[in-house]
C-alpha atoms as a PDB file:
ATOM      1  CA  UNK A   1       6.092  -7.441 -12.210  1.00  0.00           C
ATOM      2  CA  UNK A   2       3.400  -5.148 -10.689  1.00  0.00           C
ATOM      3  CA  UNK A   3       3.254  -1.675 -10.704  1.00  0.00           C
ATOM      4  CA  UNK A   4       4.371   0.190  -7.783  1.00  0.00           C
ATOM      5  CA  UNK A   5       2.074   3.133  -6.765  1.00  0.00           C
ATOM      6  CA  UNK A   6       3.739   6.182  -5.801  1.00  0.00           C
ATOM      7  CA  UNK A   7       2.169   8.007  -2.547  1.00  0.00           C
ATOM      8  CA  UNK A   8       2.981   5.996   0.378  1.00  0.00           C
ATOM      9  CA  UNK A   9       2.407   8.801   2.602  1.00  0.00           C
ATOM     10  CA  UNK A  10      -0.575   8.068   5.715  1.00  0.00           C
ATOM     11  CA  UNK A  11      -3.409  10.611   4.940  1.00  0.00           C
ATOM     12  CA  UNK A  12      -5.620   9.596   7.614  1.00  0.00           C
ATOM     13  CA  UNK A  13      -5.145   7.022  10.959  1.00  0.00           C
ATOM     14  CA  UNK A  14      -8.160   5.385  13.044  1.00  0.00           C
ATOM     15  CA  UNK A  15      -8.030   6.517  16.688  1.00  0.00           C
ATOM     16  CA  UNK A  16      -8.450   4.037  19.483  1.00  0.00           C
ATOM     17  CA  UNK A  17     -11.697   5.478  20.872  1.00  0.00           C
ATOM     18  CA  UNK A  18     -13.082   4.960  16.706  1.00  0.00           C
ATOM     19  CA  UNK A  19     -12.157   1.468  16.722  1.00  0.00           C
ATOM     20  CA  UNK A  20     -15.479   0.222  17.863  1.00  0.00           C
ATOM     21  CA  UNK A  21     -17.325   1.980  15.149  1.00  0.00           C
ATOM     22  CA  UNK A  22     -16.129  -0.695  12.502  1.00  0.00           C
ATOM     23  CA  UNK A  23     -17.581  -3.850  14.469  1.00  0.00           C
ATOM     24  CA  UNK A  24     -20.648  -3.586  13.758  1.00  0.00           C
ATOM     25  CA  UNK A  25     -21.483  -4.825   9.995  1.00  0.00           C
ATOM     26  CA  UNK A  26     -22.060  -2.093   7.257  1.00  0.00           C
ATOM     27  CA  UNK A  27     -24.613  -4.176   5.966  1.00  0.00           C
ATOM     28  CA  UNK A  28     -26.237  -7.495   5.363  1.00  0.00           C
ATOM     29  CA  UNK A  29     -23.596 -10.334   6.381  1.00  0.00           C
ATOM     30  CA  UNK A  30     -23.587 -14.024   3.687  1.00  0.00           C
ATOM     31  CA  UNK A  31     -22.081 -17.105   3.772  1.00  0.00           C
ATOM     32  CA  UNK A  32     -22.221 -17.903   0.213  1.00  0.00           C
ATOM     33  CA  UNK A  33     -20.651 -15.893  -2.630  1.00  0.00           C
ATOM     34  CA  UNK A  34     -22.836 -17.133  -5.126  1.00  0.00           C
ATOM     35  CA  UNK A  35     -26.217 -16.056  -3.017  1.00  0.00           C
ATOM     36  CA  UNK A  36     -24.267 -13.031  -1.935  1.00  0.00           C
ATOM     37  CA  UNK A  37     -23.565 -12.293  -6.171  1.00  0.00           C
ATOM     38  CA  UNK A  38     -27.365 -12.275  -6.704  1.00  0.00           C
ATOM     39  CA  UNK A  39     -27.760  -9.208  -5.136  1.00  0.00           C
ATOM     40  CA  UNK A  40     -24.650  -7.758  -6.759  1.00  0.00           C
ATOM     41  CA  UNK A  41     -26.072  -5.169 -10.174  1.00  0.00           C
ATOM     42  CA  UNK A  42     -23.004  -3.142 -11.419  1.00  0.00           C
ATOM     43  CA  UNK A  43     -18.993  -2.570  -9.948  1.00  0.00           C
ATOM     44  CA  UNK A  44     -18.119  -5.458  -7.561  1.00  0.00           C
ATOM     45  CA  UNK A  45     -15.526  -4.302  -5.080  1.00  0.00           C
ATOM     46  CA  UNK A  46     -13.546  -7.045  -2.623  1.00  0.00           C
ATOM     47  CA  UNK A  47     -11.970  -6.333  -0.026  1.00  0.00           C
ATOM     48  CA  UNK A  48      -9.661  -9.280   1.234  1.00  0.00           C
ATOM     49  CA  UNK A  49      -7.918 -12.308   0.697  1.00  0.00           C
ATOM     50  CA  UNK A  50     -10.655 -14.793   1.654  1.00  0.00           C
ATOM     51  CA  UNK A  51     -14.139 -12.536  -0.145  1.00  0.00           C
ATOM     52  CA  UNK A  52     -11.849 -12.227  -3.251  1.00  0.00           C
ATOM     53  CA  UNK A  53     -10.890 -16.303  -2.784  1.00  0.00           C
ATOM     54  CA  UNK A  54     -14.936 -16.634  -2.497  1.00  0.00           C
ATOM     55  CA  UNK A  55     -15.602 -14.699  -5.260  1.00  0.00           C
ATOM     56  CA  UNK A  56     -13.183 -16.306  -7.634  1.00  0.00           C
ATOM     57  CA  UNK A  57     -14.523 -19.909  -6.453  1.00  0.00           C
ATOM     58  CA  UNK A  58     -17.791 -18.531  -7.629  1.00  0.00           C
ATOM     59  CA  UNK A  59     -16.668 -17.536 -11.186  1.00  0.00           C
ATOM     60  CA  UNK A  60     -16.795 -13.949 -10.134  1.00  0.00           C
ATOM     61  CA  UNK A  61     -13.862 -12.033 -10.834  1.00  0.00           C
ATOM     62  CA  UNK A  62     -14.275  -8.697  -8.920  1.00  0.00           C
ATOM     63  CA  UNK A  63     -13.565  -5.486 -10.444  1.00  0.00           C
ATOM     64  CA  UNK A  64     -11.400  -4.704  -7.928  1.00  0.00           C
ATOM     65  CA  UNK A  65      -9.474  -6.640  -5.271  1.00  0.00           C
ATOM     66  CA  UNK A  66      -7.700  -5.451  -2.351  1.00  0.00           C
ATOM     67  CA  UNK A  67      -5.753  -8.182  -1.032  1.00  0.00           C
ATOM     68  CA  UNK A  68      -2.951  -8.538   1.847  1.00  0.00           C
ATOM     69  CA  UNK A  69      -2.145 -12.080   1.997  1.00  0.00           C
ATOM     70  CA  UNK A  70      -3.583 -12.454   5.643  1.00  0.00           C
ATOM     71  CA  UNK A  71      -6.942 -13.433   7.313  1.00  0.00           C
ATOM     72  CA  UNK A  72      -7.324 -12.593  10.572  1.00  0.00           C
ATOM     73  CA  UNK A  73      -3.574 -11.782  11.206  1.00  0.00           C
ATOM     74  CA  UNK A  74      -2.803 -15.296  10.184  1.00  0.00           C
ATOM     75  CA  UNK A  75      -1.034 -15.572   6.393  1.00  0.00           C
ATOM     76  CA  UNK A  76      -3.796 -17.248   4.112  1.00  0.00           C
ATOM     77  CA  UNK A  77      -3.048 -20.887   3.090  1.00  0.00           C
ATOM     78  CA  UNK A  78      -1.173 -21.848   0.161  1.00  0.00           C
ATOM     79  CA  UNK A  79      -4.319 -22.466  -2.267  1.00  0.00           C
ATOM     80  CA  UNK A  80      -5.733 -19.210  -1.564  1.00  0.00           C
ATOM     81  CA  UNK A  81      -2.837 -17.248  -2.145  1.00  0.00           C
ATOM     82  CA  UNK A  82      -1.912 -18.966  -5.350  1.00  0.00           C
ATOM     83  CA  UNK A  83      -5.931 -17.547  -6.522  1.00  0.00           C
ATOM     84  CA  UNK A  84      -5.750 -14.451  -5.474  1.00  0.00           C
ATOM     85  CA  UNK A  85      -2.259 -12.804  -4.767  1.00  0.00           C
ATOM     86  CA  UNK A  86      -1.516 -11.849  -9.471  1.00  0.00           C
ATOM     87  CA  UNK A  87      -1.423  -8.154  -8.243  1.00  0.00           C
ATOM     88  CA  UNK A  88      -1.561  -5.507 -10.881  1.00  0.00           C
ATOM     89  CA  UNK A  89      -0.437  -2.449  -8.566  1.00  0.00           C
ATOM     90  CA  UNK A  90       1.313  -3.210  -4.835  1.00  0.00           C
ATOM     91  CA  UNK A  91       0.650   0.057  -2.714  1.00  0.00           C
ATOM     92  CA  UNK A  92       1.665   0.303   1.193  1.00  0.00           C
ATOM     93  CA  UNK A  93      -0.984   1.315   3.724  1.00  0.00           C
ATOM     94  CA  UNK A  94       0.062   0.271   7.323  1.00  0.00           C
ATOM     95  CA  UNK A  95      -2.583  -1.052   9.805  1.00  0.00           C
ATOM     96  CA  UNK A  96      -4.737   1.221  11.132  1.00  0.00           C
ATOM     97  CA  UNK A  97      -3.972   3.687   8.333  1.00  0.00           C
ATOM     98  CA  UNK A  98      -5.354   4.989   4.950  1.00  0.00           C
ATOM     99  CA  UNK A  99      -2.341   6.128   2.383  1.00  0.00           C
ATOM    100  CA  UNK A 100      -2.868   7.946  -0.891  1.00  0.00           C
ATOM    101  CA  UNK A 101      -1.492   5.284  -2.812  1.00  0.00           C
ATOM    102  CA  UNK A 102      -4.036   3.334  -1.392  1.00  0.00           C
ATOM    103  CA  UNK A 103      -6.900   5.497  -2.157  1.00  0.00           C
ATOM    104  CA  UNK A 104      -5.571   6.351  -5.796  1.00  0.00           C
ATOM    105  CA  UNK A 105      -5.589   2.750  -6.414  1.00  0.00           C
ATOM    106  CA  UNK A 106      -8.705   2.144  -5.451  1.00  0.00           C
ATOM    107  CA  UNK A 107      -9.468   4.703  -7.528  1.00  0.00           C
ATOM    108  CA  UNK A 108      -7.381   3.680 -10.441  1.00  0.00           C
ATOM    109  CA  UNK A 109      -9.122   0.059 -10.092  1.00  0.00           C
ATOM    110  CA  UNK A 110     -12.480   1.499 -10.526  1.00  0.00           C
ATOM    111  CA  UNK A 111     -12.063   3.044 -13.928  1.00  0.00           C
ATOM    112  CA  UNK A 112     -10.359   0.482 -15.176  1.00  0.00           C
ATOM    113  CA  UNK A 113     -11.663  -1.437 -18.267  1.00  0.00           C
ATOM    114  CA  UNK A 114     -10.158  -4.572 -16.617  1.00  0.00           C
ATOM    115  CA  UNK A 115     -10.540  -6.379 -12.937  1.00  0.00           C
ATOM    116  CA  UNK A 116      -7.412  -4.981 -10.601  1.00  0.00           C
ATOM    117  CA  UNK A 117      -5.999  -6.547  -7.831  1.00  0.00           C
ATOM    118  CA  UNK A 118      -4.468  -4.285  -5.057  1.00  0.00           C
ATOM    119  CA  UNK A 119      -1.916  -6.079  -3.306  1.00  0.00           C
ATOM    120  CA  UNK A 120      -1.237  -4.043   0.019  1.00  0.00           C
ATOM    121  CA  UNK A 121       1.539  -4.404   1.607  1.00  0.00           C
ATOM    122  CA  UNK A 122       0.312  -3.850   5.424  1.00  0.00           C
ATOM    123  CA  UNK A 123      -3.063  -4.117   6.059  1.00  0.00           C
ATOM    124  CA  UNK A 124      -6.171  -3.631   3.780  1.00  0.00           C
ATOM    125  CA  UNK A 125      -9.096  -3.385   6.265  1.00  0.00           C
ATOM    126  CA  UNK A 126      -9.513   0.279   6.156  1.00  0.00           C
ATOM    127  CA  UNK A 127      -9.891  -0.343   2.484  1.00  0.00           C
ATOM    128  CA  UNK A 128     -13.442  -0.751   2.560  1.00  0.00           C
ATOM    129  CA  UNK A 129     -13.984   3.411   3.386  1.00  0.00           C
ATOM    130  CA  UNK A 130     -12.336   5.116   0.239  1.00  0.00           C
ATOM    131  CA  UNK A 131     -13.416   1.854  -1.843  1.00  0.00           C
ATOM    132  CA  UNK A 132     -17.198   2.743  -0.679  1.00  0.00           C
ATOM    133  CA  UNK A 133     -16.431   6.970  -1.185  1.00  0.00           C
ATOM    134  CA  UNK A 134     -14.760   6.099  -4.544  1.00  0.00           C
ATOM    135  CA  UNK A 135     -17.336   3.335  -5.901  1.00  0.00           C
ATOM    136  CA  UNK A 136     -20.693   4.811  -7.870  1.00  0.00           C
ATOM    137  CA  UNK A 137     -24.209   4.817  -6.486  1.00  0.00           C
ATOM    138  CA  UNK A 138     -25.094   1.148  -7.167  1.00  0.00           C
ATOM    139  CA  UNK A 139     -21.697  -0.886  -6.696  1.00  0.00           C
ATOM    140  CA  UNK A 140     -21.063  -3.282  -4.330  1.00  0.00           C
ATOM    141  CA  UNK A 141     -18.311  -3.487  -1.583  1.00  0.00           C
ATOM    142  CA  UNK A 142     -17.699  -6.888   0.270  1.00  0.00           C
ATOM    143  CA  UNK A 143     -15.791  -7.181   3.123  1.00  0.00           C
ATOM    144  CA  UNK A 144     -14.958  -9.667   5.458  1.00  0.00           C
ATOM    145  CA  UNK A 145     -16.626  -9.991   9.027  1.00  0.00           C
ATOM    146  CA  UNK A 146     -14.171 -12.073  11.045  1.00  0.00           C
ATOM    147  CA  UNK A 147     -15.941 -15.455  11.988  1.00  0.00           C
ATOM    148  CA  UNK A 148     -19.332 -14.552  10.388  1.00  0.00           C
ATOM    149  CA  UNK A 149     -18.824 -14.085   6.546  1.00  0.00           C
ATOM    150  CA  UNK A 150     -19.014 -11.534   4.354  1.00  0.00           C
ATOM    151  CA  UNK A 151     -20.366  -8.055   4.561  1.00  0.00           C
ATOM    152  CA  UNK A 152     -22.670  -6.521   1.462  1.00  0.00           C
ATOM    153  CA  UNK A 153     -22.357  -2.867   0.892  1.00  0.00           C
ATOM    154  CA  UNK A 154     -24.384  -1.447  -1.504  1.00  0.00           C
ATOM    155  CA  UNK A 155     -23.170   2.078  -2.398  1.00  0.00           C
ATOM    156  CA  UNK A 156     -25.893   4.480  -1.987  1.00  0.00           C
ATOM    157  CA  UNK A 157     -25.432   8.528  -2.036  1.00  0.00           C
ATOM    158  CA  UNK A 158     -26.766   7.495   2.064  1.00  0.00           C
ATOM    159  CA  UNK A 159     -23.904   5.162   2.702  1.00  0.00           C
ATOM    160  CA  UNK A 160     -21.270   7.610   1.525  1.00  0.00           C
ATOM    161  CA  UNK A 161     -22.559  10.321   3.299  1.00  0.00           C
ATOM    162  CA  UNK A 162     -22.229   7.740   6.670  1.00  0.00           C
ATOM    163  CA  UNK A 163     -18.923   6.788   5.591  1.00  0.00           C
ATOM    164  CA  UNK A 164     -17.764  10.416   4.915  1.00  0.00           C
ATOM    165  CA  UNK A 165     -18.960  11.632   8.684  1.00  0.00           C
ATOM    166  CA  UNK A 166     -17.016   8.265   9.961  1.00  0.00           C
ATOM    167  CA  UNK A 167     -13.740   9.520   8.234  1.00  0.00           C
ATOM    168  CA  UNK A 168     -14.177  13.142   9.012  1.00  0.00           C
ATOM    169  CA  UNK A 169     -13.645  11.331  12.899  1.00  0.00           C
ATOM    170  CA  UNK A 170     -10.559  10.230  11.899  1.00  0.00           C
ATOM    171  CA  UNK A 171      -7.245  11.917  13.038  1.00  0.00           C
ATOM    172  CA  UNK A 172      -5.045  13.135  10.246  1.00  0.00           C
ATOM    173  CA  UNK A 173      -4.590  15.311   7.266  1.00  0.00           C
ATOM    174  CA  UNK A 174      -8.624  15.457   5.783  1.00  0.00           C
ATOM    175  CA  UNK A 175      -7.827  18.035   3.339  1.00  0.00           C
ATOM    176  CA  UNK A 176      -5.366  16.016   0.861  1.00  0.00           C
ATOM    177  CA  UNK A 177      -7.402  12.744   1.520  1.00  0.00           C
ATOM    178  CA  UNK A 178     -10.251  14.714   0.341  1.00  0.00           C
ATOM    179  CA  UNK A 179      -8.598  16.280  -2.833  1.00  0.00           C
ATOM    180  CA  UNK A 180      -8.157  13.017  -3.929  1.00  0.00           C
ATOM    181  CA  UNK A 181     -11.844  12.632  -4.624  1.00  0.00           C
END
């Protein structure tokens, strides 16, 4: 049975007038995992049901996978839930929201000597900000881009510092999400 993380409380929440600031790809956007894993060098980070499906299809078992057992508000198929949903830690994180379990699992994931998989019960898209804050200078976070594929993030002390201005835009409680890093 997985772990269950304590700290369910929402640090931060994404404002209507912020929404449009996630539509736009964080960086290059693949089709294939495997072409997509050439460029990966160091901590691979997933975030969602289908990347982490891609990755695994690939032979690619990512350090860390955040998974919610929905694509596109739809619940994933059968066959893709069977490969990815063997969580190791279920946190909650509603949509539109980053908790501190969330972010402490993230956390947790990353200095682990073995892959993690999040299971979040709500909604991981928000995942990809603390996994980006949390991840060294050199990982790679890969999220999905509804209806185009999936988006490369190469952590760079740049990226973070884009990320970091993003959050700060968020409403909520910025001090304790900030501790936690």
């Amino acid at each position: 049975m997985p772990d269950e993380a304590r700290g369910d409380d929402v640090l931060l929440t994404l404002p209507r007038a912020l929404r449009s600031a996630f539509k736009d790809p964080l960086g290059p956007v693949e089709t294939d995992a495997e072409i997509l894993l050439r460029d990966v060098d160091g901590p691979l980070v997933a975030v969602g049901d289908i990347v982490t499906y891609h990755f695994l299809q690939a032979d690619r078992r990512p350090d860390v996978a955040l998974v919610d057992e929905y694509t596109k508000r739809d619940r994933v198929d059968d066959e893709i839930h069977e490969v990815v949903v063997d969580p190791d830690v279920t946190v909650s994180n509603p949509a539109g929201a980053l908790t501190e379990a969330l972010v402490v699992a993230i956390q947790d994931g990353l200095a682990a000597d073995e892959p993690t998989t999040i299971l979040v019960d709500g909604e991981e898209d928000l995942a990809t900000l603390p996994a980006i804050l949390a991840a060294p200078v050199g990982a790679s976070v890969v999220y999905g881009q509804p209806d185009e594929g999936m988006v490369h993030v190469r952590v760079t002390e740049a990226i973070q510092a884009d990320i970091r201005e993003l959050v700060e835009r968020m409403d909520g409680d910025h001090d304790q999400f900030w501790s936690l890093f």
